[in-house]
C-alpha atoms as a PDB file:
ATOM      1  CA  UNK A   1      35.586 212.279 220.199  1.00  0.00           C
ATOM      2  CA  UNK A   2      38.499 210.283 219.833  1.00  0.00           C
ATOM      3  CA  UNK A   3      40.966 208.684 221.853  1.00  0.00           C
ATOM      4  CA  UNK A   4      44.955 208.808 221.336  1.00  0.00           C
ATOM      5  CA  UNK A   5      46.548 207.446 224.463  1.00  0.00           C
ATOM      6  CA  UNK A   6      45.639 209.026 227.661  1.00  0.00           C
ATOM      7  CA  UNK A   7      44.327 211.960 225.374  1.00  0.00           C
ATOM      8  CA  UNK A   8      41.487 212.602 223.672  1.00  0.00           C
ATOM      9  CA  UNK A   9      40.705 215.106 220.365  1.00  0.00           C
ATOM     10  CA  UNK A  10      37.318 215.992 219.077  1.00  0.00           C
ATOM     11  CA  UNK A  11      36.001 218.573 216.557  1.00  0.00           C
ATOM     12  CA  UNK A  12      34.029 221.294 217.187  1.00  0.00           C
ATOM     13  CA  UNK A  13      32.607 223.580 213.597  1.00  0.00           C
ATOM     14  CA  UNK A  14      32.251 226.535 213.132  1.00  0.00           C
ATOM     15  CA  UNK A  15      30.765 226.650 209.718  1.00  0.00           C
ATOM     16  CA  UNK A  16      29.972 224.228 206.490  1.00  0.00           C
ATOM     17  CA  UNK A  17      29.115 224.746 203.487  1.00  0.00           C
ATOM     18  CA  UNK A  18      29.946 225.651 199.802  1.00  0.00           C
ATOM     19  CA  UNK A  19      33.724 227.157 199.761  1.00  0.00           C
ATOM     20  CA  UNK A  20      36.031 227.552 197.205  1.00  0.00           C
ATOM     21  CA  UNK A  21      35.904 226.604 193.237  1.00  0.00           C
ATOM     22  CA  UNK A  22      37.817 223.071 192.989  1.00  0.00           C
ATOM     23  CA  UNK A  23      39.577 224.288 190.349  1.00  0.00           C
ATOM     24  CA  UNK A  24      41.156 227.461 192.571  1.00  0.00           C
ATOM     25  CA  UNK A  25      42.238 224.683 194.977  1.00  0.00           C
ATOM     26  CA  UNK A  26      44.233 221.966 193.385  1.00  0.00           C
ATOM     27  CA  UNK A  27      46.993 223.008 191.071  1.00  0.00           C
ATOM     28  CA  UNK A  28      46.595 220.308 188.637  1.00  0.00           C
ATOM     29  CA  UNK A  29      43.154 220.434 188.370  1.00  0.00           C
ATOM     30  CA  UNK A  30      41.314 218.723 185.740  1.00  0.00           C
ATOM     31  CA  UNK A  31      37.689 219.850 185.138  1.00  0.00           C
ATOM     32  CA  UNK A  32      36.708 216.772 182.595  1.00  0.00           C
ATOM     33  CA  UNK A  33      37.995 214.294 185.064  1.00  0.00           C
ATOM     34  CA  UNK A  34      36.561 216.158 187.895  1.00  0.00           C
ATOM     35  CA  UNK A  35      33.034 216.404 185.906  1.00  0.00           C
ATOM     36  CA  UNK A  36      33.060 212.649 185.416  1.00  0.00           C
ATOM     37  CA  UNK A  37      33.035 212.265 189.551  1.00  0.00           C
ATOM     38  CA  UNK A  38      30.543 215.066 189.944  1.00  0.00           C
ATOM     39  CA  UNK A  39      27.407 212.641 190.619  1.00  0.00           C
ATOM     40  CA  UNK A  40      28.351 210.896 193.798  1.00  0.00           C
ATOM     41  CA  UNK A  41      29.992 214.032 194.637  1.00  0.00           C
ATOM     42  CA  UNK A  42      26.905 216.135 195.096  1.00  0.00           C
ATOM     43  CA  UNK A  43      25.785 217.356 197.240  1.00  0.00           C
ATOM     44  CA  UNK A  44      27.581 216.207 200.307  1.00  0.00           C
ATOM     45  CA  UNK A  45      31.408 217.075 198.603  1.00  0.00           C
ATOM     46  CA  UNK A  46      29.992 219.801 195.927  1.00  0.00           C
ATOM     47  CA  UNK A  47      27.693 222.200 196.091  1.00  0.00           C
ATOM     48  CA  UNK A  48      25.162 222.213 193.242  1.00  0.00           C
ATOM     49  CA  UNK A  49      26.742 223.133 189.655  1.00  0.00           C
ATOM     50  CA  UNK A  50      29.065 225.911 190.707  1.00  0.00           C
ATOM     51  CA  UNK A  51      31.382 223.724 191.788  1.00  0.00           C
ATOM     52  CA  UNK A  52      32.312 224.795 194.578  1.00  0.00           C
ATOM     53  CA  UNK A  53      33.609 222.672 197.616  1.00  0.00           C
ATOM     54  CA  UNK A  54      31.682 221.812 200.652  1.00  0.00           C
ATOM     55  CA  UNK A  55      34.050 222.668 203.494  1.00  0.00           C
ATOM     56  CA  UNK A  56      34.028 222.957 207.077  1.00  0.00           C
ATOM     57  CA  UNK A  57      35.476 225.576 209.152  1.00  0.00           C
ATOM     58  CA  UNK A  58      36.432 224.084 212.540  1.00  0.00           C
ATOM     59  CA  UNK A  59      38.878 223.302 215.395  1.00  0.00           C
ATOM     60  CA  UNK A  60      40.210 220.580 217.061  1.00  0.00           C
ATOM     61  CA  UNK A  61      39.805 220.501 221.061  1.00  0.00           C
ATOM     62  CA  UNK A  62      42.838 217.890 222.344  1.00  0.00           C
ATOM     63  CA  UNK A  63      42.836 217.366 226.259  1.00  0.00           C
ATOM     64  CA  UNK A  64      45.682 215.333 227.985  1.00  0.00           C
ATOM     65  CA  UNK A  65      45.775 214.853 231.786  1.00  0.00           C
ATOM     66  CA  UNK A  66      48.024 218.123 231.927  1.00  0.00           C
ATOM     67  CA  UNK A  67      46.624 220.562 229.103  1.00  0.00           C
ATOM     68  CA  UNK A  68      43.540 221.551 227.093  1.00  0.00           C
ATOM     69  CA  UNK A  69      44.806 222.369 223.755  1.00  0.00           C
ATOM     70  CA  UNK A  70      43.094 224.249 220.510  1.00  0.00           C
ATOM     71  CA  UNK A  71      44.480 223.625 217.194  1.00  0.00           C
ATOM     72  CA  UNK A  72      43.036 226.525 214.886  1.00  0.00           C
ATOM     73  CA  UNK A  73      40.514 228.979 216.070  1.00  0.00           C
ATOM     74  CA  UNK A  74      38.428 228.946 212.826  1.00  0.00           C
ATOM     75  CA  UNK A  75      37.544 232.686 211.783  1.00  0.00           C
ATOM     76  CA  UNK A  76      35.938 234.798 214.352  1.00  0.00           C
ATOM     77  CA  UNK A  77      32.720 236.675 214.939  1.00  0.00           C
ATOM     78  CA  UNK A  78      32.459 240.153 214.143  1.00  0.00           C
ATOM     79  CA  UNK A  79      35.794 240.752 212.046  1.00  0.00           C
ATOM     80  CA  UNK A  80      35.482 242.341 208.520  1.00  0.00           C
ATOM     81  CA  UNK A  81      36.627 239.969 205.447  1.00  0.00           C
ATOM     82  CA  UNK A  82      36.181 240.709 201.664  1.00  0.00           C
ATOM     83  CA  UNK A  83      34.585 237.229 201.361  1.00  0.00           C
ATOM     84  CA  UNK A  84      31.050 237.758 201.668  1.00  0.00           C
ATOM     85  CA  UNK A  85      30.776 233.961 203.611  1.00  0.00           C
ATOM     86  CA  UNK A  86      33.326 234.749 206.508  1.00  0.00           C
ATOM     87  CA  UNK A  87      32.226 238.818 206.809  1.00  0.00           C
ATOM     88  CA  UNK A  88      30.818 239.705 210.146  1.00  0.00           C
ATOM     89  CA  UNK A  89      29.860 236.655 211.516  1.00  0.00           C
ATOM     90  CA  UNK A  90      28.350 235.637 214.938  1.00  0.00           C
ATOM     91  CA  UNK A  91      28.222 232.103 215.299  1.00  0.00           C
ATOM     92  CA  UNK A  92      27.854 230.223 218.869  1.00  0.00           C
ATOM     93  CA  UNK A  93      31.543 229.394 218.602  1.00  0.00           C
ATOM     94  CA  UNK A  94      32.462 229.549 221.841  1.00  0.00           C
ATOM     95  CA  UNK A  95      28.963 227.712 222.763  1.00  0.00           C
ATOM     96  CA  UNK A  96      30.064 224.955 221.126  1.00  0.00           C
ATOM     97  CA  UNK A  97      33.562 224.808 222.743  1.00  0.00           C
ATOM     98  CA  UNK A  98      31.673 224.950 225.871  1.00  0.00           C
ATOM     99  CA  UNK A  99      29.428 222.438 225.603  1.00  0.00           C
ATOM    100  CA  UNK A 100      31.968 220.086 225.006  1.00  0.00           C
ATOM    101  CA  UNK A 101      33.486 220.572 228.219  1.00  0.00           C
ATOM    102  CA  UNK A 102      35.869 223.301 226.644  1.00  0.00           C
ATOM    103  CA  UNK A 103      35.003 226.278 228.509  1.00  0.00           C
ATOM    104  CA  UNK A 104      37.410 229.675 226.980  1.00  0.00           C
ATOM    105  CA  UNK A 105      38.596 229.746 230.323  1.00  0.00           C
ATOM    106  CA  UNK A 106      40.366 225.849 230.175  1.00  0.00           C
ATOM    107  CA  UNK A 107      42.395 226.503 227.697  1.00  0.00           C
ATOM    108  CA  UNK A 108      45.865 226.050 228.172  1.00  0.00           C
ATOM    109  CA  UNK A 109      47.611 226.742 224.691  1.00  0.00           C
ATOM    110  CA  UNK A 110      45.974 227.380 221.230  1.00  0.00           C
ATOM    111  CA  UNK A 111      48.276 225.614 218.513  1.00  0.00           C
ATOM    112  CA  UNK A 112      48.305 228.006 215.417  1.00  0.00           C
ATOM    113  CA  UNK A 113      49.301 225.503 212.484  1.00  0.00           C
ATOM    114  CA  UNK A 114      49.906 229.054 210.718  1.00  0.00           C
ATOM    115  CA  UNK A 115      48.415 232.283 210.156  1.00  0.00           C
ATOM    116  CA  UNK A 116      45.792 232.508 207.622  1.00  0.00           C
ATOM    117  CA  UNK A 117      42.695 234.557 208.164  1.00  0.00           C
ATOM    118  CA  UNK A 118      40.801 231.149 208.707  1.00  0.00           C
ATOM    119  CA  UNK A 119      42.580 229.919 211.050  1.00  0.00           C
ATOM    120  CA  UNK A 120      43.883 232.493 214.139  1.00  0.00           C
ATOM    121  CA  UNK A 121      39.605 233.915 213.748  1.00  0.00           C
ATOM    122  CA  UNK A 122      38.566 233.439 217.499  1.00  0.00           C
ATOM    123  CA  UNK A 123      42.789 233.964 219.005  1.00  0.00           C
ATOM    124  CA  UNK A 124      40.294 237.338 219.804  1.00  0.00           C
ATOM    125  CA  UNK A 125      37.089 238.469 220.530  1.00  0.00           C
ATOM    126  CA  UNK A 126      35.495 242.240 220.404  1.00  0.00           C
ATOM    127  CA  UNK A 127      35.458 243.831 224.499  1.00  0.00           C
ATOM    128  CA  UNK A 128      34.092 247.537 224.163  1.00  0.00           C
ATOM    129  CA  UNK A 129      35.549 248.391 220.876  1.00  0.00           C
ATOM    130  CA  UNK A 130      38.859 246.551 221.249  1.00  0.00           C
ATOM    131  CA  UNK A 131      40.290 243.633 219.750  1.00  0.00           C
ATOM    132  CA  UNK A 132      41.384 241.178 223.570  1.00  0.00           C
ATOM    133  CA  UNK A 133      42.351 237.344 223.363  1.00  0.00           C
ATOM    134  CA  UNK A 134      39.665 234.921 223.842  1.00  0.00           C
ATOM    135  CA  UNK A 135      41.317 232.902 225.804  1.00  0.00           C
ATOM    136  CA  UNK A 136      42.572 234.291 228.593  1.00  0.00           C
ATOM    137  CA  UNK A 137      44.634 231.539 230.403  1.00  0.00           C
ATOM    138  CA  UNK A 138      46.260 230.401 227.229  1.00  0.00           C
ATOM    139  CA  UNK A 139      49.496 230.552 225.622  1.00  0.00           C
ATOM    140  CA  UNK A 140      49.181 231.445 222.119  1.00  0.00           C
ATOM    141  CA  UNK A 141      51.916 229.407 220.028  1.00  0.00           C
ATOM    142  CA  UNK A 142      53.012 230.881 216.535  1.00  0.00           C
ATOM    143  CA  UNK A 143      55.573 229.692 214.159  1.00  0.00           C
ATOM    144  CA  UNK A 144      58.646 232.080 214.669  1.00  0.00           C
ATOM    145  CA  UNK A 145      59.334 232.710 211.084  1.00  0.00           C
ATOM    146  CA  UNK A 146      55.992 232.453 209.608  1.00  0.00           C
ATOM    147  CA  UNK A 147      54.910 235.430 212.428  1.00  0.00           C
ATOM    148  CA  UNK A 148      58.696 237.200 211.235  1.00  0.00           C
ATOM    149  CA  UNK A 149      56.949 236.884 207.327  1.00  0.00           C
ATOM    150  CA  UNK A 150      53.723 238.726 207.869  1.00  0.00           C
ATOM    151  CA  UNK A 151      55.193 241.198 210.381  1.00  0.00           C
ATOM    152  CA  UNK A 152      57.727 242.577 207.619  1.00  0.00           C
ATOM    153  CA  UNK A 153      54.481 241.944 205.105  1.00  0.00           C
ATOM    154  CA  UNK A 154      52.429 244.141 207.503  1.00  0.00           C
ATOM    155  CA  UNK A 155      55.179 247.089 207.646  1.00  0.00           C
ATOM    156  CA  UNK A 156      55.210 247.265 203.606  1.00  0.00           C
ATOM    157  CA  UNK A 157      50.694 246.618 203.228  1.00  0.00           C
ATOM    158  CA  UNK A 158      47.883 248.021 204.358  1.00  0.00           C
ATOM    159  CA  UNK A 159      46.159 246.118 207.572  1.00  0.00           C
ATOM    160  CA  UNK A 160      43.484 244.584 205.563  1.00  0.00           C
ATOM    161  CA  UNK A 161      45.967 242.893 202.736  1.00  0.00           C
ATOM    162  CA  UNK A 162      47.778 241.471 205.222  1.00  0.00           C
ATOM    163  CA  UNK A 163      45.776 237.492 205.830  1.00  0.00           C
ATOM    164  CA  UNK A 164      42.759 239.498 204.847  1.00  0.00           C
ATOM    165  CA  UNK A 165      43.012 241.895 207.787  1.00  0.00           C
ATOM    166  CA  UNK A 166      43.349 238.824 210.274  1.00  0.00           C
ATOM    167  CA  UNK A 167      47.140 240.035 211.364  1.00  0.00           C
ATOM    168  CA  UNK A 168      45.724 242.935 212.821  1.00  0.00           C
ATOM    169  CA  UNK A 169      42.922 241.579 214.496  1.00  0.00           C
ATOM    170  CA  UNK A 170      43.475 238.239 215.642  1.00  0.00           C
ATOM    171  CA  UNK A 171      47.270 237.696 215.964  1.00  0.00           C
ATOM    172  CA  UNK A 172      48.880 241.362 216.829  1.00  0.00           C
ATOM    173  CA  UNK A 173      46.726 241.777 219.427  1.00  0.00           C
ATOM    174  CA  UNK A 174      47.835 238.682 220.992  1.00  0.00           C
ATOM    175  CA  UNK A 175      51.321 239.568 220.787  1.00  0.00           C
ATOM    176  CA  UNK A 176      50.688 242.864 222.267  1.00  0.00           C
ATOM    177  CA  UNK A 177      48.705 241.228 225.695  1.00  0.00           C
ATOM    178  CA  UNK A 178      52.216 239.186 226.012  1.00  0.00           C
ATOM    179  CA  UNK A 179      50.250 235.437 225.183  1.00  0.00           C
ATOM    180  CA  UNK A 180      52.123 234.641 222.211  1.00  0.00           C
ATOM    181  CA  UNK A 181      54.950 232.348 222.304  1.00  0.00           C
ATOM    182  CA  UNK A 182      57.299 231.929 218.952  1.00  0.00           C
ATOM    183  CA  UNK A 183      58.095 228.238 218.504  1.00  0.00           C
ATOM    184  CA  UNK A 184      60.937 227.397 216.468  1.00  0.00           C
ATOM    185  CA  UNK A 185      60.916 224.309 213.770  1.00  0.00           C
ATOM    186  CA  UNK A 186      60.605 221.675 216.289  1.00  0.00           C
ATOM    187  CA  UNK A 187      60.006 222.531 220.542  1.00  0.00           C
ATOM    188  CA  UNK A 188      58.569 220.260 222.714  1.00  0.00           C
ATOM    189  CA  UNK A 189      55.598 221.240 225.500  1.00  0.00           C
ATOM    190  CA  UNK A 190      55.534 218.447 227.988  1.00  0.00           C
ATOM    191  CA  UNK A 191      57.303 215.464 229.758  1.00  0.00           C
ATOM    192  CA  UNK A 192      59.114 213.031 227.373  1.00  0.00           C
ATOM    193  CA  UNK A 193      56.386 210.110 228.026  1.00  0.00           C
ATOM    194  CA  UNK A 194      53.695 212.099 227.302  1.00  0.00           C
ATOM    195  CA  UNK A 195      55.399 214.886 224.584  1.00  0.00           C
ATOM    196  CA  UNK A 196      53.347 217.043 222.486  1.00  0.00           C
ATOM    197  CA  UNK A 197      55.550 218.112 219.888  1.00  0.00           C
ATOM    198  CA  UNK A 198      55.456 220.873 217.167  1.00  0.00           C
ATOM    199  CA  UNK A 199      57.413 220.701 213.392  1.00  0.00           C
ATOM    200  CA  UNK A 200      57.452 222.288 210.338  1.00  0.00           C
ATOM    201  CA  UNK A 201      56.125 219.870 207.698  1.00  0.00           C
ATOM    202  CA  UNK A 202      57.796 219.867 204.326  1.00  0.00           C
ATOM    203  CA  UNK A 203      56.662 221.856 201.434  1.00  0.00           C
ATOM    204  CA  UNK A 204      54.172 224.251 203.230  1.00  0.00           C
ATOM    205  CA  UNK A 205      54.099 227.869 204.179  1.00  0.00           C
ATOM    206  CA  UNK A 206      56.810 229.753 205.512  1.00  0.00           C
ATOM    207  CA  UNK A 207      56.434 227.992 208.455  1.00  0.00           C
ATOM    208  CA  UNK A 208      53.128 226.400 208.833  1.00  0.00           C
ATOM    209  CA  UNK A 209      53.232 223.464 211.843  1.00  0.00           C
ATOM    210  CA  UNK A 210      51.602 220.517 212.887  1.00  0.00           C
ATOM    211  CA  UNK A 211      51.583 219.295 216.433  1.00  0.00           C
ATOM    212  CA  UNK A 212      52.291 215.527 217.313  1.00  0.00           C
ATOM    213  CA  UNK A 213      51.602 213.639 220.642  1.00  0.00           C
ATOM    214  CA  UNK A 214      53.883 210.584 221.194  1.00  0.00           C
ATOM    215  CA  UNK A 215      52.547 207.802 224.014  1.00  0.00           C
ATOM    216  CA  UNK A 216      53.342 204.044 224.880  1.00  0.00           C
ATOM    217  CA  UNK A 217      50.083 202.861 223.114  1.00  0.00           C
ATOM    218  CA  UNK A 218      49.795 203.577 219.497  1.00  0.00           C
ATOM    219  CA  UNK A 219      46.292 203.694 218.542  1.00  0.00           C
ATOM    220  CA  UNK A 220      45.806 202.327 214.551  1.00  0.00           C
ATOM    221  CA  UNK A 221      43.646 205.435 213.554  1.00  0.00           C
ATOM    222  CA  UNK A 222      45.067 208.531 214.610  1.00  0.00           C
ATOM    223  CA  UNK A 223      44.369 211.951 214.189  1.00  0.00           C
ATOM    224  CA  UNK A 224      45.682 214.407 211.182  1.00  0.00           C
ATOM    225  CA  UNK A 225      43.708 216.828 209.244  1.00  0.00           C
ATOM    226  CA  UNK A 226      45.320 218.172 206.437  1.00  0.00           C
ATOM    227  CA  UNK A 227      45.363 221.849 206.525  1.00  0.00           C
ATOM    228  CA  UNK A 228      43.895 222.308 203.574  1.00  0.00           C
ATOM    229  CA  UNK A 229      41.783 220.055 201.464  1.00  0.00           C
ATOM    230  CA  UNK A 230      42.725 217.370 199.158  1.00  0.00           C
ATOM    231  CA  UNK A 231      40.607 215.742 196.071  1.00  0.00           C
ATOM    232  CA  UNK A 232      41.185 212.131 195.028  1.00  0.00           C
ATOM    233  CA  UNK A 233      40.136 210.712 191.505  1.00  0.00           C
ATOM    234  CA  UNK A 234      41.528 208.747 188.913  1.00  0.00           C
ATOM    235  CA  UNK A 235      45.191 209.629 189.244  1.00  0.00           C
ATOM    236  CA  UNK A 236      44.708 212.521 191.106  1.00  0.00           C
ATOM    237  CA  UNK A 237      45.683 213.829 194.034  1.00  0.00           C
ATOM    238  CA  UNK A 238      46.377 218.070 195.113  1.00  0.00           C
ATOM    239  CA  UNK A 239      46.511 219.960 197.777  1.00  0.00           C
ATOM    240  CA  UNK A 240      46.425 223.823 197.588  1.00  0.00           C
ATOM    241  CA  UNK A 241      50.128 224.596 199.453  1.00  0.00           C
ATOM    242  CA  UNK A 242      50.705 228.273 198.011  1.00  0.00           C
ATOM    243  CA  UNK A 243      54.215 229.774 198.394  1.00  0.00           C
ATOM    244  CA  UNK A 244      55.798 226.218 198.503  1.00  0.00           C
ATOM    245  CA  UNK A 245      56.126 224.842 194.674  1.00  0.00           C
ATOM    246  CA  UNK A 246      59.176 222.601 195.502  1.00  0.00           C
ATOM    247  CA  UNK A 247      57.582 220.603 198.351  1.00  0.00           C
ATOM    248  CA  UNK A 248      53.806 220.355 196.804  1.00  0.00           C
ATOM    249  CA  UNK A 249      54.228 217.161 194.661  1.00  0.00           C
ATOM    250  CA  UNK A 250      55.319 215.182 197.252  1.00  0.00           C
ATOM    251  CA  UNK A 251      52.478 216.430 199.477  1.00  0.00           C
ATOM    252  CA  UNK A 252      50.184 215.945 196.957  1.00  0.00           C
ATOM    253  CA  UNK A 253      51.026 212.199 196.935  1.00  0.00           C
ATOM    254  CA  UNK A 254      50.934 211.444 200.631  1.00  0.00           C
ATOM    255  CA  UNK A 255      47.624 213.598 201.031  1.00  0.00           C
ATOM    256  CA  UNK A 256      44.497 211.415 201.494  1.00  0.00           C
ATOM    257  CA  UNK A 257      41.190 212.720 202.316  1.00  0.00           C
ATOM    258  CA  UNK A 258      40.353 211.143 205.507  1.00  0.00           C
ATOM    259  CA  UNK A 259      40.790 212.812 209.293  1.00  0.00           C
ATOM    260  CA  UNK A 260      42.669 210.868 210.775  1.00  0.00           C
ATOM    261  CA  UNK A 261      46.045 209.817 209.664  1.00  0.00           C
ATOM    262  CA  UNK A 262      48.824 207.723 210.872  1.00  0.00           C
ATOM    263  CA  UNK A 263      52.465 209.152 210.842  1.00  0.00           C
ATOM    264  CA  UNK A 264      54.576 206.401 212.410  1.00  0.00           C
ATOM    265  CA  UNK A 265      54.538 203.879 215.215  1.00  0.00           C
ATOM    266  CA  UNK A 266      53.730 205.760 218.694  1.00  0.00           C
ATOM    267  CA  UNK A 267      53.044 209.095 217.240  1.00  0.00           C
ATOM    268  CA  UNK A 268      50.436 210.910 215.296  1.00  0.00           C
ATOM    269  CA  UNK A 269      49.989 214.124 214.727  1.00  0.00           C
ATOM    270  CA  UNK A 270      47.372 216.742 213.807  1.00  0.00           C
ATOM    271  CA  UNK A 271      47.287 219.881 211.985  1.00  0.00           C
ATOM    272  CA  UNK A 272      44.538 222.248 211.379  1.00  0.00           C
ATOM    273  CA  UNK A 273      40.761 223.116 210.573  1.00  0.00           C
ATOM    274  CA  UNK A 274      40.003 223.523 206.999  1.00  0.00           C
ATOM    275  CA  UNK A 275      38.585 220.631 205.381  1.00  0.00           C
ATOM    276  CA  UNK A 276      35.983 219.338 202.661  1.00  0.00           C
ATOM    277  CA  UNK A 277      32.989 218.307 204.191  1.00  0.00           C
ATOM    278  CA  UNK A 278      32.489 214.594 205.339  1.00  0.00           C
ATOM    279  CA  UNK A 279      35.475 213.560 203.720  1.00  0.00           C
ATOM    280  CA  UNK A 280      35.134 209.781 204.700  1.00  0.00           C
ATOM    281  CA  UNK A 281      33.465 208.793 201.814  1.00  0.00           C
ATOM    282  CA  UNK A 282      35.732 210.045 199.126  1.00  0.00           C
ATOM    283  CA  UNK A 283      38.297 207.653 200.564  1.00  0.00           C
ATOM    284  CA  UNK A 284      35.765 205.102 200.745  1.00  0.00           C
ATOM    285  CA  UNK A 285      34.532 205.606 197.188  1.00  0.00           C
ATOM    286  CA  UNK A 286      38.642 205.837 196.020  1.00  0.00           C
ATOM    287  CA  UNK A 287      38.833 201.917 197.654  1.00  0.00           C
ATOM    288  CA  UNK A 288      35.554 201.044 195.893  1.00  0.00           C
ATOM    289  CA  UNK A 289      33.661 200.452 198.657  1.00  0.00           C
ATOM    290  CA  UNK A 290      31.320 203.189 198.375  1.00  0.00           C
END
């Protein structure tokens, strides 16, 4: 757990373990370079000689002295995916949350940083045959135009092409109990000395967001998990940011693989659960220190 102010955000995983090929997730992906990292990178960033990513699946739990905020809900038990490693799970999700003083029941908004079938998972859970949102005291926040994108996606595509079937399950169903709330590019959810903010970074999804908290003490490590995750080697540095080619480079060069990230003086701000796994280290190795 960490502290940010009079607030405090800790993890809580859902899964971990090998993901994606590297070379499906950065654009400019170089396999001789990568290769020529590949022995301090196994096995705790890649798994064996497929190499494929370790990742973790996971939220982020952020409590203020008003709220109890989620920021992704991971990828659900019991929903049906093509990929074999997120199919029909049943993990002690909600367990977890519980355990860390998170009860379903506490939670006052779950932040959406946008709509991919690894990230809205657990927005819903399965009550005699029917799709019903987890979290039954929460406010469901969803980009306006990224939900306006999949919706006219949806009316064009079969249920399961649309996020891998997650539309159907885990966000329309929301909608439909009246818990969903569209945010536009930048809408504030608290008092001015204590804001939590959400924006529309540059060069992402249609409208993927991050949420920020602003406070009179800046702490010097705070929190900010880039959505997706990000390599660093000898002159690299990518980010997979699909459907946003003209804003990618210049994400790619602010990425760094490390949780927690400053954004400016009296802010930070944190975005959502899909990361490599431990990914400390790489920025330790990157500063030669390692």
């Amino acid at each position: 757990m960490r502290s940010i102010g009079n607030a405090t955000i800790e993890k809580v995983e859902e899964i971990n373990g090998p993901g994606f090929a590297a070379k499906r997730m950065f654009p400019r992906f170089d396999q001789q370079a990568f290769d020529a990292q590949k022995r301090w990178m196994n096995p705790e960033h890649v798994a064996g000689d497929n190499d494929k990513l370790v990742m973790s699946i996971h939220t982020w739990i952020v409590k203020t002295p008003r709220h109890t905020i989620l920021i992704d809900t991971c990828l659900g038990n019991h929903k049906q995916r093509a990929n074999p490693g997120w199919n029909n799970l049943d993990t002690p999700f909600l367990e977890r949350l519980k355990a860390c003083g998170c009860p379903a029941e506490s939670v006052d908004f779950v932040m959406c940083t946008h709509l991919h079938v690894d990230h809205v998972g657990w927005n819903t859970r399965l009550e005699n045959g029917r799709w019903v949102p987890t979290f039954p005291n929460a406010k469901y926040l969803f980009a306006k135009r990224e939900y306006a994108h999949w919706e006219i996606e949806r009316k064009t595509h079969d249920a399961a092409a649309v996020n891998g079937g997650s539309f159907d399950d885990s966000v329309l169903p929301v909608v439909e109990a009246g818990k969903a709330v569209m945010i536009d590019n930048h809408q504030g959810l608290s008092r001015p000395h204590a804001r939590l903010d959400r924006h529309q970074p540059q060069g992402r999804r249609p409208a993927s967001h991050v949420l920020g908290r602003h406070h009179a003490s800046p702490d010097p490590g705070l929190p900010s998990g880039l959505v997706e995750p990000v390599l660093l080697g000898p002159g690299h540095v990518g980010a997979l940011a699909p459907q946003a080619p003209g804003g990618l480079r210049r994400e790619q060069r602010a990425a760094v693989p490390c949780s927690f990230r400053r954004r400016q003086r009296g802010s930070c701000e944190a975005t959502g659960g899909c990361l490599p796994h431990r990914v400390g280290p790489v920025a330790a190795r990157r500063r030669g220190k390692r």
